[in-house]
PDB file of N, CA and C in Angstrom:
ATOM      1  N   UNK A   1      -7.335   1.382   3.149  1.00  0.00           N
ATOM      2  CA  UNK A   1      -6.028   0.768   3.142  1.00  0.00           C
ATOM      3  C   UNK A   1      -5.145   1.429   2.077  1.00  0.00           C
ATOM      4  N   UNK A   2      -5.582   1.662   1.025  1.00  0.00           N
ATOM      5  CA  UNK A   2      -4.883   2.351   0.399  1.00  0.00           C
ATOM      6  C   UNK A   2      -4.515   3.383   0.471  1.00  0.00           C
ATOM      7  N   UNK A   3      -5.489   4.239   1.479  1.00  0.00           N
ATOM      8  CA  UNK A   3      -4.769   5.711   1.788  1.00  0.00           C
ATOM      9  C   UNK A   3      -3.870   5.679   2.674  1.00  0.00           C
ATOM     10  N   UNK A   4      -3.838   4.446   3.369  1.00  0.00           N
ATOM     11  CA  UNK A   4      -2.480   3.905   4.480  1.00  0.00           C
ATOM     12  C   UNK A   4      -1.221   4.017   3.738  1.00  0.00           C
ATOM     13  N   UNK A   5      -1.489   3.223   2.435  1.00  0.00           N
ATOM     14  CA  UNK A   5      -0.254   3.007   1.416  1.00  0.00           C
ATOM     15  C   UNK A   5       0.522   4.323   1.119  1.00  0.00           C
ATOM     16  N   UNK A   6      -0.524   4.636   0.302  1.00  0.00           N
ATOM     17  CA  UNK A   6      -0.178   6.724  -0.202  1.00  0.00           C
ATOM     18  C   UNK A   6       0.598   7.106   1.130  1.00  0.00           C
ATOM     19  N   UNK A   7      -0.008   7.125   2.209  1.00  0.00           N
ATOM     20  CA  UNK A   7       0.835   7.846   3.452  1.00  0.00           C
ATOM     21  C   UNK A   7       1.990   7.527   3.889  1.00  0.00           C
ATOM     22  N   UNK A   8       2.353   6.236   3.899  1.00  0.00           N
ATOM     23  CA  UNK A   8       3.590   6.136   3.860  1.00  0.00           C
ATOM     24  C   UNK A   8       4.604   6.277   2.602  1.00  0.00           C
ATOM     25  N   UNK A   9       3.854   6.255   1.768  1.00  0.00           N
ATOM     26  CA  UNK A   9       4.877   6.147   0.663  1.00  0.00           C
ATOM     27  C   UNK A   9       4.891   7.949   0.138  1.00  0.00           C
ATOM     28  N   UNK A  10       4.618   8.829   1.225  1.00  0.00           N
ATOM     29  CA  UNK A  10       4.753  10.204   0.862  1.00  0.00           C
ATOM     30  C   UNK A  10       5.618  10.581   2.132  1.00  0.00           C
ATOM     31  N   UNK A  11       5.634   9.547   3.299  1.00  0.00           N
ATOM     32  CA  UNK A  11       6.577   9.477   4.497  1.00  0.00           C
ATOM     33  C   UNK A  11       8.113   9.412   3.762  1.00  0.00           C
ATOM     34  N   UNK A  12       7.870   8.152   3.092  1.00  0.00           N
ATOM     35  CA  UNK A  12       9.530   7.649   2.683  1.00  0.00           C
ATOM     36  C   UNK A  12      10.048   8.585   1.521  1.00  0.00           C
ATOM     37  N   UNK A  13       9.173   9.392   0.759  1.00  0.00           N
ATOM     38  CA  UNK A  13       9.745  10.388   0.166  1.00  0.00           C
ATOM     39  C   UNK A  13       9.849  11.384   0.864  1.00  0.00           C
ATOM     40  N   UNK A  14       9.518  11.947   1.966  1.00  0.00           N
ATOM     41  CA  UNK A  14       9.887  12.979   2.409  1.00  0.00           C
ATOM     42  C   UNK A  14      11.393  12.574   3.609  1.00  0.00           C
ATOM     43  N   UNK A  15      11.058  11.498   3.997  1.00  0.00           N
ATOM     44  CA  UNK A  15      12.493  10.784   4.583  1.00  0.00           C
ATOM     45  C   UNK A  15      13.480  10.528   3.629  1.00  0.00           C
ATOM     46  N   UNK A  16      13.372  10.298   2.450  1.00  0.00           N
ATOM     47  CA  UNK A  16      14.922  10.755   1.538  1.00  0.00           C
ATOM     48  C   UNK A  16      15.182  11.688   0.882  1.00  0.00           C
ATOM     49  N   UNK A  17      14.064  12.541   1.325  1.00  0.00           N
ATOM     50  CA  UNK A  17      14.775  13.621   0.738  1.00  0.00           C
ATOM     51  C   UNK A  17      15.563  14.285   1.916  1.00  0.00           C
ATOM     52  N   UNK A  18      15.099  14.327   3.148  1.00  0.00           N
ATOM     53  CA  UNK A  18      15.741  14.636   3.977  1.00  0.00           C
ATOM     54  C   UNK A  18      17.278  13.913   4.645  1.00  0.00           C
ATOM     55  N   UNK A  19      17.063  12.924   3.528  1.00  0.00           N
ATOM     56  CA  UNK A  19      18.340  11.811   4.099  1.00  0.00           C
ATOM     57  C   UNK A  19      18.753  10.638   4.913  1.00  0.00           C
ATOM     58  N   UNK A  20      17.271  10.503   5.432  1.00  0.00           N
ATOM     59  CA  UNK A  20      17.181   9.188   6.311  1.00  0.00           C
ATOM     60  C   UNK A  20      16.627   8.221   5.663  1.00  0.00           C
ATOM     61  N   UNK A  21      17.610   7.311   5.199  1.00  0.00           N
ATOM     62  CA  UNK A  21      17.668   6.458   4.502  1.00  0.00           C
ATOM     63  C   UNK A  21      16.952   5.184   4.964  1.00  0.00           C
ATOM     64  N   UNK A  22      17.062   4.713   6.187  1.00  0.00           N
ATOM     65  CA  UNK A  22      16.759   3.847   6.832  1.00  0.00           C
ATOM     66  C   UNK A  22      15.079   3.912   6.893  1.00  0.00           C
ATOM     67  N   UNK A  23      14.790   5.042   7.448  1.00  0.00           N
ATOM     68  CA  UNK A  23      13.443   5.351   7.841  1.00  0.00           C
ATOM     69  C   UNK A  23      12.411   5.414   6.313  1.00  0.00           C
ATOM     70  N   UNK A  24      12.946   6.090   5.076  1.00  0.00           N
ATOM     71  CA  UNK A  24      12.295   5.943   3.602  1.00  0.00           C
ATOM     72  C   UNK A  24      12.812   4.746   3.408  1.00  0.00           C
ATOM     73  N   UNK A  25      13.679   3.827   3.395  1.00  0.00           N
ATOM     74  CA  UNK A  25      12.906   2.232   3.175  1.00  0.00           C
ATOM     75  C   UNK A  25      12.340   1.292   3.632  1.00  0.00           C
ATOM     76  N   UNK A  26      12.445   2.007   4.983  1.00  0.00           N
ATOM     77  CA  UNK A  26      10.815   0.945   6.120  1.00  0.00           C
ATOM     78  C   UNK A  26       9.571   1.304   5.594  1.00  0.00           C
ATOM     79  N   UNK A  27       9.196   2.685   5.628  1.00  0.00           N
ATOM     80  CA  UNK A  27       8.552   3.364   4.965  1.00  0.00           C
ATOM     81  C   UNK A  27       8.070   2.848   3.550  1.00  0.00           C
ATOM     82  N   UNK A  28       8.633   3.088   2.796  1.00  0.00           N
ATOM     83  CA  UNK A  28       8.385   2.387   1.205  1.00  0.00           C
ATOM     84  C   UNK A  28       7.964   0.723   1.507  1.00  0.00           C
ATOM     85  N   UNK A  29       9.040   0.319   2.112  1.00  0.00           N
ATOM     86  CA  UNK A  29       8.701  -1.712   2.142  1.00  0.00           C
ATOM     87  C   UNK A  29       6.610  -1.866   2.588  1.00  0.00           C
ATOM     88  N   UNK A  30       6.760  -0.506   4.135  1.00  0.00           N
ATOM     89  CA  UNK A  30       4.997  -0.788   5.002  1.00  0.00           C
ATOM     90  C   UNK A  30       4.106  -0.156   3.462  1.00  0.00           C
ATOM     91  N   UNK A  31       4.782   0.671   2.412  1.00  0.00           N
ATOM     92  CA  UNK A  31       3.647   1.257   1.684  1.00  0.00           C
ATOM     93  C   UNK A  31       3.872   0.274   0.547  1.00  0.00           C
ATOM     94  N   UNK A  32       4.298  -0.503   0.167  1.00  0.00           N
ATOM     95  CA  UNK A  32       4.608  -1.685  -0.878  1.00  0.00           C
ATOM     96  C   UNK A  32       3.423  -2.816  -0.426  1.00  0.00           C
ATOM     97  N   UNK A  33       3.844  -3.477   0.636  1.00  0.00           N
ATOM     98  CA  UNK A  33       2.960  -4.119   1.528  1.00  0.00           C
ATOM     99  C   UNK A  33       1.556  -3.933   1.303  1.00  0.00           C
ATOM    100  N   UNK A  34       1.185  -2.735   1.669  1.00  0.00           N
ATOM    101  CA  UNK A  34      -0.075  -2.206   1.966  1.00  0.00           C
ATOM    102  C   UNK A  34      -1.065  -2.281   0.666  1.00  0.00           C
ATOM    103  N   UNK A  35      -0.053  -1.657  -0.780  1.00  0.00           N
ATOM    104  CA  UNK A  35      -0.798  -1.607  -1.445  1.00  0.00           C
ATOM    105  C   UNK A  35      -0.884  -2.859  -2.123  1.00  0.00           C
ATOM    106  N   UNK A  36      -0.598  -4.286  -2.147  1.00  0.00           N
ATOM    107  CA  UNK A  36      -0.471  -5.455  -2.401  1.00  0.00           C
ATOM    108  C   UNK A  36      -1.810  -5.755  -1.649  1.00  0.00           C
ATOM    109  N   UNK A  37      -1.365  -5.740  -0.420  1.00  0.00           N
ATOM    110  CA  UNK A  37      -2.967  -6.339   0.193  1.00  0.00           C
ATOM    111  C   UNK A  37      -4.126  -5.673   0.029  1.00  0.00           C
ATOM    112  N   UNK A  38      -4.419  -4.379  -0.296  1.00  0.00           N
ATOM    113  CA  UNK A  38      -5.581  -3.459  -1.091  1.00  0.00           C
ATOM    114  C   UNK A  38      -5.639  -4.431  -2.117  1.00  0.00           C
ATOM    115  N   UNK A  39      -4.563  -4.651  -3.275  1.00  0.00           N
ATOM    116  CA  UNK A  39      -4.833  -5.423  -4.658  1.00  0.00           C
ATOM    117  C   UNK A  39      -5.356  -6.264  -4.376  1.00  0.00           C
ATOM    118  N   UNK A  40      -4.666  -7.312  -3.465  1.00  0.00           N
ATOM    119  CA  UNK A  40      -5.317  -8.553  -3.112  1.00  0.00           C
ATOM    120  C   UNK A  40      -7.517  -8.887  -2.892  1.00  0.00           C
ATOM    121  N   UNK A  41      -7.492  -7.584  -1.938  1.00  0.00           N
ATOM    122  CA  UNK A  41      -8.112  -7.639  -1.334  1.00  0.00           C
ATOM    123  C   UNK A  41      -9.555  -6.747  -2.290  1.00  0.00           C
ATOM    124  N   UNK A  42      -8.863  -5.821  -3.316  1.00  0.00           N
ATOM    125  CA  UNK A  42      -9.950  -5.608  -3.777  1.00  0.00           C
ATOM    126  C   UNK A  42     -10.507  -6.626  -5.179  1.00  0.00           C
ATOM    127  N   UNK A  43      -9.242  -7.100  -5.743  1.00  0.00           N
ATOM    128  CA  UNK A  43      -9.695  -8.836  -6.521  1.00  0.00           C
ATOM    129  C   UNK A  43     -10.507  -9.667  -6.450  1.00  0.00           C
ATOM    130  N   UNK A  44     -10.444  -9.938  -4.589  1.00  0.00           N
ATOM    131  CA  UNK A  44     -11.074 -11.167  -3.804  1.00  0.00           C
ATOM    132  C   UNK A  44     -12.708 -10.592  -4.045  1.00  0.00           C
ATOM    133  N   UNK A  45     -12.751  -8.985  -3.490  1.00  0.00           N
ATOM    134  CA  UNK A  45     -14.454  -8.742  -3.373  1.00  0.00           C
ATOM    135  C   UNK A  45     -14.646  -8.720  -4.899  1.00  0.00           C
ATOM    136  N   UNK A  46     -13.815  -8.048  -5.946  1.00  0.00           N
ATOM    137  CA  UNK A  46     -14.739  -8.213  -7.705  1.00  0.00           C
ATOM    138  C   UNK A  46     -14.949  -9.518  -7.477  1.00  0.00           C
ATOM    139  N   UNK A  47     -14.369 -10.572  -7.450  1.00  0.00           N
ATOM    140  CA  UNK A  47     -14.906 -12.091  -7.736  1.00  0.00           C
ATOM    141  C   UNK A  47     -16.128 -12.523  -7.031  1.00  0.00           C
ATOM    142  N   UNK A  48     -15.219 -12.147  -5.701  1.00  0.00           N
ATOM    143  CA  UNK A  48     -16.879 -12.939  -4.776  1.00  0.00           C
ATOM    144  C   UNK A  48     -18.360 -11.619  -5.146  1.00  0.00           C
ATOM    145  N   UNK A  49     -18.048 -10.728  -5.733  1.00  0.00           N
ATOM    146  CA  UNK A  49     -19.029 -10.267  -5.992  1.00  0.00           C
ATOM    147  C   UNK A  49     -19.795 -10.227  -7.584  1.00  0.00           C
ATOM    148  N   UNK A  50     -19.084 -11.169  -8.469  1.00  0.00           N
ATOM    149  CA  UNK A  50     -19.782 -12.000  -9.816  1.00  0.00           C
ATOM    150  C   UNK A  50     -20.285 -13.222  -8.974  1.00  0.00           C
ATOM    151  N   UNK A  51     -19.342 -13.865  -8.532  1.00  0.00           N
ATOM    152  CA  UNK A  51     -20.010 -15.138  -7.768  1.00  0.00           C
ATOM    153  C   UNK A  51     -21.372 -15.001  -7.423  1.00  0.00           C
ATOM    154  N   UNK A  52     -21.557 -13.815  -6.708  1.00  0.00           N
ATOM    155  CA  UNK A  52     -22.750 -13.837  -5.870  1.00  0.00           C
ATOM    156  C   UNK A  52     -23.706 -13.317  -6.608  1.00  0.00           C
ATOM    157  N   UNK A  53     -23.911 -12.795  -7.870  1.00  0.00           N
ATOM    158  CA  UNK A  53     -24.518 -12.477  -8.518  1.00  0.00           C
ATOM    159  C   UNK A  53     -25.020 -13.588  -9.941  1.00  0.00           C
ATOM    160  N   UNK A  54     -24.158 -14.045  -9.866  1.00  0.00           N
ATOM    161  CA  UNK A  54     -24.451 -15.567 -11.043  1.00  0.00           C
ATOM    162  C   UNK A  54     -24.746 -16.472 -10.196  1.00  0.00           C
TER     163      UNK A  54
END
């Protein structure tokens, strides 16, 4: 998931640099997104994985 993130967020820089503005901030918002739910998601397994060990 996180290499999902990186990929778009190397999409939306290469879409403003080229000038499409629209397309690098869909871009940036899906790679913002993405890497939130990686955070989320890699939080959830450190915990449940002390849990499961204590």
């Amino acid at each position: 998931m996180l290499h999902y993130a990186v990929v778009f967020f190397v999409i939306a820089l290469i879409a403003a640099l080229f000038g499409f503005g629209g397309i690098a901030a869909g871009a940036a918002s899906i790679a913002q997104v993405l890497f939130f739910v990686f955070i989320v998601l890699a939080i959830a397994s450190f915990l449940f994985g002390l849990v499961r060990r204590g």
